[in-house]
N, C-alpha and C. Protein backbone atom coordinates (compact mmCIF):
# COMPACT_ATOMS: atom_id res chain seq x y z
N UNK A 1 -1.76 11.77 -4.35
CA UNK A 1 -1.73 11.30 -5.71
C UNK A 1 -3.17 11.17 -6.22
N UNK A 2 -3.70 11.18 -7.59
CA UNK A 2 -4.73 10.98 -8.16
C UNK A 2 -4.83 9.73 -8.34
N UNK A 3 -5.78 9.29 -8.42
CA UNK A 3 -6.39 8.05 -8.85
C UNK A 3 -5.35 7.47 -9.78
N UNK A 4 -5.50 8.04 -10.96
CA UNK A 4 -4.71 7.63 -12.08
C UNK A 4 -3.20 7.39 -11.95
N UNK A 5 -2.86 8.11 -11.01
CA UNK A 5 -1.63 7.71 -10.31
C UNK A 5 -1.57 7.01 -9.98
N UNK A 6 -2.01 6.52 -9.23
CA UNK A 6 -2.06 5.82 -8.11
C UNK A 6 -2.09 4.24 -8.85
N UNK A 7 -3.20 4.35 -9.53
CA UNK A 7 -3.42 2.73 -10.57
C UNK A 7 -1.95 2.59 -11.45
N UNK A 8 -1.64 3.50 -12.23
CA UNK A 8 -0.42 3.35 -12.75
C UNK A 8 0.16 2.97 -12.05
N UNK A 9 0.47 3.64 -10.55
CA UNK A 9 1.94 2.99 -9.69
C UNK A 9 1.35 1.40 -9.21
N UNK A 10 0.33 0.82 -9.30
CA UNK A 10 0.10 -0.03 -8.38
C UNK A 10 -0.21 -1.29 -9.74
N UNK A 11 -0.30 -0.58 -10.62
CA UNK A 11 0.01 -1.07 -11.62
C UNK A 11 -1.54 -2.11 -12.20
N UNK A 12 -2.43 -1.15 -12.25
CA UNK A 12 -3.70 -1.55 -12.52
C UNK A 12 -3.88 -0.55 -13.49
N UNK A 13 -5.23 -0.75 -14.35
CA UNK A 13 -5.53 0.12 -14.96
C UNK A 13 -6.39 1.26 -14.45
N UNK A 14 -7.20 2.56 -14.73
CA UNK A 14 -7.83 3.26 -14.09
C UNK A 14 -8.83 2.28 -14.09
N UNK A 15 -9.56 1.83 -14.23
CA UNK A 15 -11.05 1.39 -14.29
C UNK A 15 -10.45 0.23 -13.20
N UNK A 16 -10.10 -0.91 -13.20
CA UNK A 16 -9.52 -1.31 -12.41
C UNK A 16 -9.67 -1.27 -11.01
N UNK A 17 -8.59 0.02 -10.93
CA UNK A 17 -8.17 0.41 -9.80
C UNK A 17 -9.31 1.25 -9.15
N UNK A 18 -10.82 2.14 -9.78
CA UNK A 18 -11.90 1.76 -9.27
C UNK A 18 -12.77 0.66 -8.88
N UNK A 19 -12.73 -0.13 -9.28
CA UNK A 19 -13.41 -1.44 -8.75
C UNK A 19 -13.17 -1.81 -7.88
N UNK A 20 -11.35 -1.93 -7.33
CA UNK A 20 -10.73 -3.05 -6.42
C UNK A 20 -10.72 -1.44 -5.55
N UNK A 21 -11.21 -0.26 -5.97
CA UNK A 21 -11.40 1.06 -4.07
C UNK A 21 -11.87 0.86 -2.96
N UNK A 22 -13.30 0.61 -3.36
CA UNK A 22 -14.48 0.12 -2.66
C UNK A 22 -13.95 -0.42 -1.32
N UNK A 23 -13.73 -2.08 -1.62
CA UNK A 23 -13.45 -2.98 -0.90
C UNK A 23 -12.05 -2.36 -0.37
N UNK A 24 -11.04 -1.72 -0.92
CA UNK A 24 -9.51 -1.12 -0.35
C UNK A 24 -9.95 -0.39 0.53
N UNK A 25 -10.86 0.34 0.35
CA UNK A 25 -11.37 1.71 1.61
C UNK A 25 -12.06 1.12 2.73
N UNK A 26 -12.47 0.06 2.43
CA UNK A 26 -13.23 -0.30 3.30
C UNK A 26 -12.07 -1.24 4.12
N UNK A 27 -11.07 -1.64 3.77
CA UNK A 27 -10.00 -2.56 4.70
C UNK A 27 -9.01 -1.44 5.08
N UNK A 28 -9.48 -0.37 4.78
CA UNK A 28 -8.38 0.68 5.66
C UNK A 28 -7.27 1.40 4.31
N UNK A 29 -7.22 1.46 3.17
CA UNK A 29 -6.86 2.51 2.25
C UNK A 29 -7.05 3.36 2.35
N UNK A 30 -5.47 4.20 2.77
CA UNK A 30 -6.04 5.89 2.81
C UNK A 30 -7.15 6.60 1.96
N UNK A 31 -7.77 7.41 2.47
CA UNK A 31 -9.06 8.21 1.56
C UNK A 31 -8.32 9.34 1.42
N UNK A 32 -8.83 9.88 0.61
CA UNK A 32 -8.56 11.34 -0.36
C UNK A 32 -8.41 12.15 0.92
N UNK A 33 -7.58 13.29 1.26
CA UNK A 33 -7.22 14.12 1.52
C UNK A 33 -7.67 15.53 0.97
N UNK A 34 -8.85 16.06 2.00
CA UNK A 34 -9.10 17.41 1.34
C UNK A 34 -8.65 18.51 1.76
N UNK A 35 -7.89 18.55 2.42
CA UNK A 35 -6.41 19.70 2.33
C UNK A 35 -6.08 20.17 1.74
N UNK A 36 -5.69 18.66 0.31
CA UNK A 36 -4.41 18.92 -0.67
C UNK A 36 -5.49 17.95 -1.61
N UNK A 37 -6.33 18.51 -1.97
CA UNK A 37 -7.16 18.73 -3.38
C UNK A 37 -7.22 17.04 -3.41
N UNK A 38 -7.90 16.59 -2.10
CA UNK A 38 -8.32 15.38 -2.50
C UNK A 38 -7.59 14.00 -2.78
N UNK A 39 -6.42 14.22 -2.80
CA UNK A 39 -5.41 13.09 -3.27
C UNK A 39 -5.11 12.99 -1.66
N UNK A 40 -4.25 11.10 -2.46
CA UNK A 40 -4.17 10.67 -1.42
C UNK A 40 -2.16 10.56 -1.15
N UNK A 41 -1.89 10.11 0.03
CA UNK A 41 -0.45 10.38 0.29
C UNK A 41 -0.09 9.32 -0.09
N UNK A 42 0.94 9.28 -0.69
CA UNK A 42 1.84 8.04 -1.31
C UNK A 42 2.16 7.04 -0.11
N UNK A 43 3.24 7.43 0.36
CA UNK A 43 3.47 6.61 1.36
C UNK A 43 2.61 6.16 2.55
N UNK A 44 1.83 6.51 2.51
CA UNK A 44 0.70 5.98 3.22
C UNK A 44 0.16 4.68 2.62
N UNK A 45 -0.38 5.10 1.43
CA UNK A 45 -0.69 4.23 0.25
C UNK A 45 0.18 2.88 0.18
N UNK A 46 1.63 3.31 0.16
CA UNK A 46 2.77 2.27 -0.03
C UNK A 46 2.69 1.45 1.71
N UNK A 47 2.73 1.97 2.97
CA UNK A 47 2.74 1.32 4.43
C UNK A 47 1.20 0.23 4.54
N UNK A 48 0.01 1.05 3.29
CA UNK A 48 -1.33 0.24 3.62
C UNK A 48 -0.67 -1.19 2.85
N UNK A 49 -0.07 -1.36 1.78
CA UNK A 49 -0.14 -2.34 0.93
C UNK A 49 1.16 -3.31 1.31
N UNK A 50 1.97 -2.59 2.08
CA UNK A 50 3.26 -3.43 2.83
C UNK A 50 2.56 -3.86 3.96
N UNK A 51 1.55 -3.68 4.98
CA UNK A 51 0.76 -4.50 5.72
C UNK A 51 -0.22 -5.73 5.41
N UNK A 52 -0.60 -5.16 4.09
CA UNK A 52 -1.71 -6.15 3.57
C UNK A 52 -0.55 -7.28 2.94
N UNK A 53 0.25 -7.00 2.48
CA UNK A 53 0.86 -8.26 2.11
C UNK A 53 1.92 -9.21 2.86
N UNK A 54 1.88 -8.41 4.48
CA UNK A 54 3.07 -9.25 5.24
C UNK A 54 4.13 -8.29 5.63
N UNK A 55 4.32 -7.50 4.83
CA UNK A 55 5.88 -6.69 4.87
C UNK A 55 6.06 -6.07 6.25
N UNK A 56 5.14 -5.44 6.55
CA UNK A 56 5.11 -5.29 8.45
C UNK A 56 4.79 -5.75 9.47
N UNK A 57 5.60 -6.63 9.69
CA UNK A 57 5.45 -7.70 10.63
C UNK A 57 4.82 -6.61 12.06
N UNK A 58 5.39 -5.63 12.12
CA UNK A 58 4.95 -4.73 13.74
C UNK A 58 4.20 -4.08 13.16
N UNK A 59 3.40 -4.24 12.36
CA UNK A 59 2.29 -3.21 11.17
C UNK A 59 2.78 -1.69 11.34
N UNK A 60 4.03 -0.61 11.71
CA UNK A 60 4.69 0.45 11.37
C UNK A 60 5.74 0.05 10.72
N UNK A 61 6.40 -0.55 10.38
CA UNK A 61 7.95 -1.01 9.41
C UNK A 61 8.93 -1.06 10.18
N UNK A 62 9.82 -1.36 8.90
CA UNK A 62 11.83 -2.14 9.25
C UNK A 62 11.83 -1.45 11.07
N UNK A 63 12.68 -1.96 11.71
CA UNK A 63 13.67 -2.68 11.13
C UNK A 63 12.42 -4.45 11.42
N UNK A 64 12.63 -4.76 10.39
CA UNK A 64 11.85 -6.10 10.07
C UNK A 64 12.50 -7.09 10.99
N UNK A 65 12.11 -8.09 11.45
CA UNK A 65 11.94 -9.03 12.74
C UNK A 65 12.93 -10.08 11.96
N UNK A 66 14.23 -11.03 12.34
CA UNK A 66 14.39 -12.00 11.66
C UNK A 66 13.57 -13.24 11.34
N UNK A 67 13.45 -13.55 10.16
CA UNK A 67 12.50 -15.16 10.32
C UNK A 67 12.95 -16.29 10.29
N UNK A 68 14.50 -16.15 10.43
CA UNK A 68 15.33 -17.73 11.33
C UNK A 68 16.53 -17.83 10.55
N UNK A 69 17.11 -18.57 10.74
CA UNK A 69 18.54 -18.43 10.31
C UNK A 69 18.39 -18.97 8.50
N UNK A 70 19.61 -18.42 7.79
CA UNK A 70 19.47 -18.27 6.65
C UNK A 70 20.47 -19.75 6.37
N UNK A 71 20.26 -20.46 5.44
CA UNK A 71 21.38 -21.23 4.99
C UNK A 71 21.89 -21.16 3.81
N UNK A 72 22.84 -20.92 3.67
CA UNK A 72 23.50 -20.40 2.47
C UNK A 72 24.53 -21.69 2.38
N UNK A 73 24.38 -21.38 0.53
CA UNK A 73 24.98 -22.79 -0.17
C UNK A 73 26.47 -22.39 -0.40
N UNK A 74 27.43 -22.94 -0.65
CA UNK A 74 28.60 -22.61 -1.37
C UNK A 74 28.53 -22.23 -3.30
């Protein structure tokens, strides 16, 4: 994906979503891919930002770990 993609999906603006790269590349945000004209892979993109926020508890994904029993109301 391009940049501009990428901020749209992540829901920053372009300028933005240069500022907060820097520091992303440097905590492990996929880098551009020069294979395939420099862009970067989505889902890669999507597994970096489900780690940074918790979502992979085994930092590769589901099936997600239980975190204790649920109590449900009537």
């Amino acid at each position: 994906m391009t940049e501009g993609e990428l901020a749209e999906r992540i829901g920053l603006t372009l300028d933005q979503f240069k500022i907060a790269l820097p520091g992303a590349t440097k905590a492990g945000f996929p880098v551009p891919d020069e294979l395939f004209a420099n862009r970067r892979y989505w889902p890669a993109c999507v597994a970096w930002l489900d780690r940074r926020y918790g979502l992979r508890p085994d930092g590769a994904g589901g099936p997600y770990e239980p975190d204790g029993e649920e109590h449900w109301r009537d």
